[in-house]
N, C-alpha and C. Protein backbone atom coordinates (compact mmCIF):
# COMPACT_ATOMS: atom_id res chain seq x y z
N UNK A 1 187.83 98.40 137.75
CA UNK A 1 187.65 97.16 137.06
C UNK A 1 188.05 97.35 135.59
N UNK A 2 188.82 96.32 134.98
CA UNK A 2 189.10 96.70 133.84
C UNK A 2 188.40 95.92 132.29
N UNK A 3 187.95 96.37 131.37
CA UNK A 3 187.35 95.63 130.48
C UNK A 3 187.68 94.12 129.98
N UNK A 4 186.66 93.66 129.51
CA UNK A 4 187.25 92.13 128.59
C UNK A 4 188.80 92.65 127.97
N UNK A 5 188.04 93.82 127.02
CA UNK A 5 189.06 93.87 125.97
C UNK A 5 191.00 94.63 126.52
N UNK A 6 190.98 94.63 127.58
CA UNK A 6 192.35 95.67 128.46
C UNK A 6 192.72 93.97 128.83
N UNK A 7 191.77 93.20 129.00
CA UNK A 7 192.27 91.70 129.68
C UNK A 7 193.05 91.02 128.54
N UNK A 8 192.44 91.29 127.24
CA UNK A 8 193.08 90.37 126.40
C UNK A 8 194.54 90.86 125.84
N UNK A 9 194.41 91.99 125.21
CA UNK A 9 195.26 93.11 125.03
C UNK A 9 196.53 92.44 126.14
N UNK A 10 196.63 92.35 126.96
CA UNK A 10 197.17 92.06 128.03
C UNK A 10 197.95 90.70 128.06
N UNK A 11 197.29 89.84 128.13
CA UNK A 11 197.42 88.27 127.95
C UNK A 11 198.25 88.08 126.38
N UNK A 12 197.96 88.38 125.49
CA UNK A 12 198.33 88.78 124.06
C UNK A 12 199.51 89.69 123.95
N UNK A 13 199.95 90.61 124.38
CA UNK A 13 201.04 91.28 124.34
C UNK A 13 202.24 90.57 124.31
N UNK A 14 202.16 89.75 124.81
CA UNK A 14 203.73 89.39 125.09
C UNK A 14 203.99 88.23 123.42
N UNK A 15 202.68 88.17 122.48
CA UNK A 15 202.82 87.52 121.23
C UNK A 15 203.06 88.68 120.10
N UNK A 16 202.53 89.58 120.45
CA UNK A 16 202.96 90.59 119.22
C UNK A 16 204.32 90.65 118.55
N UNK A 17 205.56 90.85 119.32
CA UNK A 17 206.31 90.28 118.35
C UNK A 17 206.81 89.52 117.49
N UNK A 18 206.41 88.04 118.37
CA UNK A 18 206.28 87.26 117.36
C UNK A 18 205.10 87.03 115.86
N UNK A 19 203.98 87.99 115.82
CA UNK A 19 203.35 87.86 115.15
C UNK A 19 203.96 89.14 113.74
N UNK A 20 204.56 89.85 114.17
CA UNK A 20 205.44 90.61 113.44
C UNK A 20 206.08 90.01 112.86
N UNK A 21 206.93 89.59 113.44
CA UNK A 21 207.92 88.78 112.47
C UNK A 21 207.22 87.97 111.71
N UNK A 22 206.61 87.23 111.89
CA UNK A 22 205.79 85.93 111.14
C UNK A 22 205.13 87.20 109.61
N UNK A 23 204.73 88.25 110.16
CA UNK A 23 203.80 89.00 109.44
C UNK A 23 204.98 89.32 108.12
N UNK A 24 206.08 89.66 108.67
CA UNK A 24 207.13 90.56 107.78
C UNK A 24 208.01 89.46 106.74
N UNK A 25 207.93 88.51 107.43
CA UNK A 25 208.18 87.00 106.49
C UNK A 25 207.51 86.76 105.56
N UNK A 26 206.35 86.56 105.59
CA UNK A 26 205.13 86.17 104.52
C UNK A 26 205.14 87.75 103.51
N UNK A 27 205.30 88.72 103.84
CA UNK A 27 205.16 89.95 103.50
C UNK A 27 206.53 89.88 102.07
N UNK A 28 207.77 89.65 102.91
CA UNK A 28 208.91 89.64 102.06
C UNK A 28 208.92 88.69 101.09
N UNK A 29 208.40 87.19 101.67
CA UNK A 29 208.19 85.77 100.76
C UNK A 29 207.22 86.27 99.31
N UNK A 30 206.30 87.22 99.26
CA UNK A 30 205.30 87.46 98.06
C UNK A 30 206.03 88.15 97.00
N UNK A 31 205.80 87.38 95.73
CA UNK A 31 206.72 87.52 94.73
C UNK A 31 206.06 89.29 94.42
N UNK A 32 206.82 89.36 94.37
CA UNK A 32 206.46 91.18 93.26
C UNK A 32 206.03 90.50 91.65
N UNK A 33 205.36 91.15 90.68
CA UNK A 33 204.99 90.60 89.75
C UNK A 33 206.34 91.81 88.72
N UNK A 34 206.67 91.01 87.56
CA UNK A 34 207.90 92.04 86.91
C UNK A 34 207.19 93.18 86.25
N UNK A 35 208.11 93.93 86.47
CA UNK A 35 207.68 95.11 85.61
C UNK A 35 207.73 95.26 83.78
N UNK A 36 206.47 95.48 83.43
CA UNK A 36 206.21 95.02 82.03
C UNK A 36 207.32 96.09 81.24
N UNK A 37 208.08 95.00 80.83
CA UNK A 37 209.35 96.11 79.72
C UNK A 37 208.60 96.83 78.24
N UNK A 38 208.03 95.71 77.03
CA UNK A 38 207.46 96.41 76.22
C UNK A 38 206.39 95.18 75.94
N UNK A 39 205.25 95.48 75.23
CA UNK A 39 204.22 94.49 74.71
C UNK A 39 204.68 93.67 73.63
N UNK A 40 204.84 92.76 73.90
CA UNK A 40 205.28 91.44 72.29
C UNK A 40 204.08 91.78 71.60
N UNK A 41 204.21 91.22 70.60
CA UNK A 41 203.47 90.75 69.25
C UNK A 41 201.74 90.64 70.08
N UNK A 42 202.62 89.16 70.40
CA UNK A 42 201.19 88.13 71.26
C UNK A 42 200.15 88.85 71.99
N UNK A 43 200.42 89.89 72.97
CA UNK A 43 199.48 90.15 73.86
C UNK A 43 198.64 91.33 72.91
N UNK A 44 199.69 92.05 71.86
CA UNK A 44 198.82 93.51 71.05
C UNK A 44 198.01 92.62 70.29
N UNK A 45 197.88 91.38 69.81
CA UNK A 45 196.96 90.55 69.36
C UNK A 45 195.84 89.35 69.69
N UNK A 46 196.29 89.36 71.06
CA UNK A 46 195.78 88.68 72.12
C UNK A 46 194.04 88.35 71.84
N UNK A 47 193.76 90.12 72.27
CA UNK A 47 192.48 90.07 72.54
C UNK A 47 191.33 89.17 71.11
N UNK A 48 191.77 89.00 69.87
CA UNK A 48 191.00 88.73 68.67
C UNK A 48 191.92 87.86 67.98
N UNK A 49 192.74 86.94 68.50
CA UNK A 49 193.32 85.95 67.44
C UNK A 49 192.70 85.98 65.77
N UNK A 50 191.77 85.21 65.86
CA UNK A 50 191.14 84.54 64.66
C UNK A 50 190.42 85.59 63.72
N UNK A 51 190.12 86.66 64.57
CA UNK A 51 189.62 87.63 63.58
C UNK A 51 191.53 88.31 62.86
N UNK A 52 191.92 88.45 63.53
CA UNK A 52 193.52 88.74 62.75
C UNK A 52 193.92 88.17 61.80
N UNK A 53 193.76 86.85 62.39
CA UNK A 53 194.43 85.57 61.11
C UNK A 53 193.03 85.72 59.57
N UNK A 54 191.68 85.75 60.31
CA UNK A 54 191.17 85.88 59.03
C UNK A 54 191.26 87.05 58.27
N UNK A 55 191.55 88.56 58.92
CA UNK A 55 191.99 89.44 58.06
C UNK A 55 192.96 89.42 57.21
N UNK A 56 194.33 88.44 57.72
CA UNK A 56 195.56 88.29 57.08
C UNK A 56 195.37 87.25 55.92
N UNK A 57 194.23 86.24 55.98
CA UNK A 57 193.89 86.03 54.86
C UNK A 57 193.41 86.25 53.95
N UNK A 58 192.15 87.23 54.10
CA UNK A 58 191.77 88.04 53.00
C UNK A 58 192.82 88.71 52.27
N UNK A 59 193.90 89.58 52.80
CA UNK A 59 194.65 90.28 52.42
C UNK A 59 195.18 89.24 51.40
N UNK A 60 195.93 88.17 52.03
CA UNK A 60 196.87 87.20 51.13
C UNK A 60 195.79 86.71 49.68
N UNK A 61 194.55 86.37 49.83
CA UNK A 61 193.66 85.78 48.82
C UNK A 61 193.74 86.89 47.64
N UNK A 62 193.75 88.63 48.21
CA UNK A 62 193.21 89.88 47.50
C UNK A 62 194.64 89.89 46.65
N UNK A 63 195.79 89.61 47.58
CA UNK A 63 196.96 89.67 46.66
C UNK A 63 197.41 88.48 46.09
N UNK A 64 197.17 87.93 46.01
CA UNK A 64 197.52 86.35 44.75
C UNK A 64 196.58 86.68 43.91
N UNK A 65 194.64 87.02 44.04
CA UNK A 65 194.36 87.45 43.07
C UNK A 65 195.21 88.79 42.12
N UNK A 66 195.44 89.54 42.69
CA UNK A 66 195.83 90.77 42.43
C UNK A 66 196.97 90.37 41.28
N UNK A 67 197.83 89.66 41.50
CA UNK A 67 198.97 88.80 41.14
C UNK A 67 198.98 88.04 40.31
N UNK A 68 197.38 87.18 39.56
CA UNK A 68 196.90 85.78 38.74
C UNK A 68 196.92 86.87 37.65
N UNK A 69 196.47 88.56 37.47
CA UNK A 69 195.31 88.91 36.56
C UNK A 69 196.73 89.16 35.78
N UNK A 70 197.67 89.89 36.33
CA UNK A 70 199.24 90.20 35.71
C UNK A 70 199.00 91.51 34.62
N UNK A 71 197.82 92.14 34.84
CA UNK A 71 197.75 93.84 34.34
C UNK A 71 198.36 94.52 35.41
N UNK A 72 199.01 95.58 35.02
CA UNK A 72 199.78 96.79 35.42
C UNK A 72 198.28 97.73 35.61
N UNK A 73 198.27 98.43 36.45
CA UNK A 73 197.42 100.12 36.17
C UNK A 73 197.47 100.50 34.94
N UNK A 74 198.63 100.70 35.15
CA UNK A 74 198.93 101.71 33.82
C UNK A 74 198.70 100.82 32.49
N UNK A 75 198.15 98.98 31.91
CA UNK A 75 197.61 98.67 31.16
C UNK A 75 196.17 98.81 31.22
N UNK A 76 195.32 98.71 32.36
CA UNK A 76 193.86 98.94 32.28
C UNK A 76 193.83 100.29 32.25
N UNK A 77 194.26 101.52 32.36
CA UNK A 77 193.74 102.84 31.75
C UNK A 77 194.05 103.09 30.45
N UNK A 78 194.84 102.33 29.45
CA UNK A 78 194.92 102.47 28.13
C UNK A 78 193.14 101.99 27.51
N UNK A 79 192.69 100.65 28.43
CA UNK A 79 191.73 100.11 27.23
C UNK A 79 190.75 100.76 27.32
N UNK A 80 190.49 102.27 28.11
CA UNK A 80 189.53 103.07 27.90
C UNK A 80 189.18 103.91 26.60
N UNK A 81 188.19 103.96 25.66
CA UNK A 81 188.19 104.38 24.65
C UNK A 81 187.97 106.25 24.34
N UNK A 82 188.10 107.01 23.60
CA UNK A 82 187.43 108.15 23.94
C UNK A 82 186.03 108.06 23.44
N UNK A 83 185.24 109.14 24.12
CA UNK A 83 184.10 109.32 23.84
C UNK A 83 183.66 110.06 22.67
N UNK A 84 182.70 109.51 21.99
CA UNK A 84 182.31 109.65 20.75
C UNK A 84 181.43 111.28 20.48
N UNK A 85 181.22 111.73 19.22
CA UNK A 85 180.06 112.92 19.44
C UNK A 85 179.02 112.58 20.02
N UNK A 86 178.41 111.22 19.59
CA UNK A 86 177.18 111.73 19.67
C UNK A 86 176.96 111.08 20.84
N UNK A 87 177.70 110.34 21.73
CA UNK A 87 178.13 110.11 23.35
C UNK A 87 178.11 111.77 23.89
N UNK A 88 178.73 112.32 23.49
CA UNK A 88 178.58 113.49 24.21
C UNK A 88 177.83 114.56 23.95
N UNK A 89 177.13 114.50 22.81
CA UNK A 89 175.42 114.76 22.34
C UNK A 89 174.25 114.55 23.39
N UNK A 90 174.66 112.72 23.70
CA UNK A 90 173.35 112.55 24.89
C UNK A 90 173.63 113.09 26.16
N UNK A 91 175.21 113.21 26.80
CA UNK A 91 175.57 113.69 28.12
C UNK A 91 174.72 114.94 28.29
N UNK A 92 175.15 115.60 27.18
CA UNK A 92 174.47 116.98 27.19
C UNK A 92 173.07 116.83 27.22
N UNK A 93 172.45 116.40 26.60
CA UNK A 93 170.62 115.93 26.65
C UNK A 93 170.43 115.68 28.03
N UNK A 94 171.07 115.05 28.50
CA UNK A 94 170.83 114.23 30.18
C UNK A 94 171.02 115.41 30.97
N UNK A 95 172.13 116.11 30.92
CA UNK A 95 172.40 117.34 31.80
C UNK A 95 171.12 118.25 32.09
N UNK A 96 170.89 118.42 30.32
CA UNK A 96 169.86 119.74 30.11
C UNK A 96 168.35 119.37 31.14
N UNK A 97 167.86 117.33 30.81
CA UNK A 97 166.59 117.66 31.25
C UNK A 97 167.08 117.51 32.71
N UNK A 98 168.30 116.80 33.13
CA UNK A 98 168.24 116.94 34.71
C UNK A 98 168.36 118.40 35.46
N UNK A 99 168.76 119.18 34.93
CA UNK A 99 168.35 120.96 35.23
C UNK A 99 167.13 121.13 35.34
N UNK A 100 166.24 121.15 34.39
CA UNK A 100 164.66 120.70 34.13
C UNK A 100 164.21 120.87 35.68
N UNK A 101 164.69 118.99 35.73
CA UNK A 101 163.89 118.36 37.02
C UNK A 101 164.09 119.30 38.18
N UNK A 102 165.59 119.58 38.34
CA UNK A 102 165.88 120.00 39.56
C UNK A 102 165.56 121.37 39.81
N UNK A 103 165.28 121.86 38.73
CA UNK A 103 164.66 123.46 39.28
C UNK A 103 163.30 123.63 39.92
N UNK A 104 163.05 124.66 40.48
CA UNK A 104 162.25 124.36 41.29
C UNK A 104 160.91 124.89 40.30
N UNK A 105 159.61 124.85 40.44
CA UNK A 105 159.31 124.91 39.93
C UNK A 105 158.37 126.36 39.70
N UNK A 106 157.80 126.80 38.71
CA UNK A 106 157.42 128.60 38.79
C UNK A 106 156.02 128.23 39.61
N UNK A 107 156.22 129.72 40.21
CA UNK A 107 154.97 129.66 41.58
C UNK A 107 153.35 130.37 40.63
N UNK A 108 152.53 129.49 40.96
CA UNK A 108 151.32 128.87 40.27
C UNK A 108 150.65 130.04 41.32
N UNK A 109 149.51 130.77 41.27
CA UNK A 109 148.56 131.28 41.78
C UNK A 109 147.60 130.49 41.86
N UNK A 110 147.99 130.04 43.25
CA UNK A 110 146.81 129.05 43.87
C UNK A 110 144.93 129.70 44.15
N UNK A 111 143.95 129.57 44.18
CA UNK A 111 143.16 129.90 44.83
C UNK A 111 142.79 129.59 46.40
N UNK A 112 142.03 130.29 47.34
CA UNK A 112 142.24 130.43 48.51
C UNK A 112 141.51 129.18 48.82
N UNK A 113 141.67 128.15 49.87
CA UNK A 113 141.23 126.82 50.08
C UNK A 113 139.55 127.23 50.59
N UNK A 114 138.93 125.97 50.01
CA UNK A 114 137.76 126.24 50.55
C UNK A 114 137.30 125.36 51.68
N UNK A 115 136.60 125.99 52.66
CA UNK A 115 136.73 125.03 53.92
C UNK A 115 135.96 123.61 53.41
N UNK A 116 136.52 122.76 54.36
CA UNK A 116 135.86 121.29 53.96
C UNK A 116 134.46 121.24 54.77
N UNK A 117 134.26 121.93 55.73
CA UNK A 117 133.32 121.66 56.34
C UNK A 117 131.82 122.51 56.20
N UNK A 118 130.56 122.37 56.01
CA UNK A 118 129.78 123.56 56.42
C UNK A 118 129.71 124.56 57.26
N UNK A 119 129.44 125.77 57.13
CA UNK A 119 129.42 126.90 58.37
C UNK A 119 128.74 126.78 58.47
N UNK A 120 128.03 127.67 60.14
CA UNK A 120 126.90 127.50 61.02
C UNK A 120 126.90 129.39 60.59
N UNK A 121 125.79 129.56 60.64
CA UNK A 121 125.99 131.50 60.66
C UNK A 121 124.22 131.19 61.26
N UNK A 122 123.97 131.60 62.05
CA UNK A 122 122.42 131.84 63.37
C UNK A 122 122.75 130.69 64.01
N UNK A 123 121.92 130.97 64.30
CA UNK A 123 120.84 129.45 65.86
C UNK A 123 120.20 128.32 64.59
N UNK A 124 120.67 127.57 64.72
CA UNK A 124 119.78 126.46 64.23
C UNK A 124 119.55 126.40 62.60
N UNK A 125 120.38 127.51 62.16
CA UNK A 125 120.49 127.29 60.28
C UNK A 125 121.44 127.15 60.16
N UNK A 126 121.77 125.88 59.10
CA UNK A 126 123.53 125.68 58.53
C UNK A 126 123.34 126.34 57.33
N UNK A 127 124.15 126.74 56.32
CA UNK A 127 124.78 127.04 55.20
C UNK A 127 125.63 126.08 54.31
N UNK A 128 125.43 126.09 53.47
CA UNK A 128 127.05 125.24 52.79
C UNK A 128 127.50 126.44 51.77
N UNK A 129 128.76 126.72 52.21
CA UNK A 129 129.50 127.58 51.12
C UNK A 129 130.00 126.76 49.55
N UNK A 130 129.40 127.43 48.43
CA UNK A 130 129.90 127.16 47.86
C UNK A 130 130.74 128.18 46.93
């Protein structure tokens, strides 16, 4: 006796080719997607539009300011003045006590801590050390 499934197998055989073909049609019909040549502009910026554009404006605002003030570098390091004696009288004062602070400081001969608590010394008599 032969199974359901040897019955159908059976009955069905004589469609398999045609279901091949049908299969290899639809198979060939599916577009392939193209192969990516290089990334444009658009997609390396894709992910954050608006944060881009507002960086590119800061930049543009930093340089038109940059552009209104019309000093060179090399005019704002002239209007630095030199430093005076007694400017460099106090540097030195400031140096000396910040040495001061930062040293550590000389080691003090502590005395030995005294306990915070009373001792017990027998059965049933406390003490307080003093």
């Amino acid at each position: 006796m032969r199974t359901p499934r040897e019955i159908l197998l059976q009955q069905h055989q004589a469609a398999a080719p045609k279901l091949d073909a049908i299969r290899a049609g639809v198979v060939a019909g599916l577009a392939r997607p193209p192969a990516r040549e290089t990334a444009s502009w658009r997609e390396w910026l894709w992910p954050c539009p608006r944060a881009w554009t507002g960086l590119a404006a800061a930049w543009l605002v930093i340089l038109g300011l940059n552009l209104a003030t019309g000093k060179s570098p090399a005019q704002t390091g002239d209007a630095i003045a030199p430093c005076s004696n007694e400017a460099l009288l106090e540097i030195r004062q400031q140096q000396q006590m910040l040495a001061k602070l930062i040293s550590p400081p000389a080691a003090v001969e502590a005395e030995p801590p005294q306990p915070a608590y009373p001792r017990r010394s027998g059965i049933g008599r406390t003490r307080i050390a003093v």
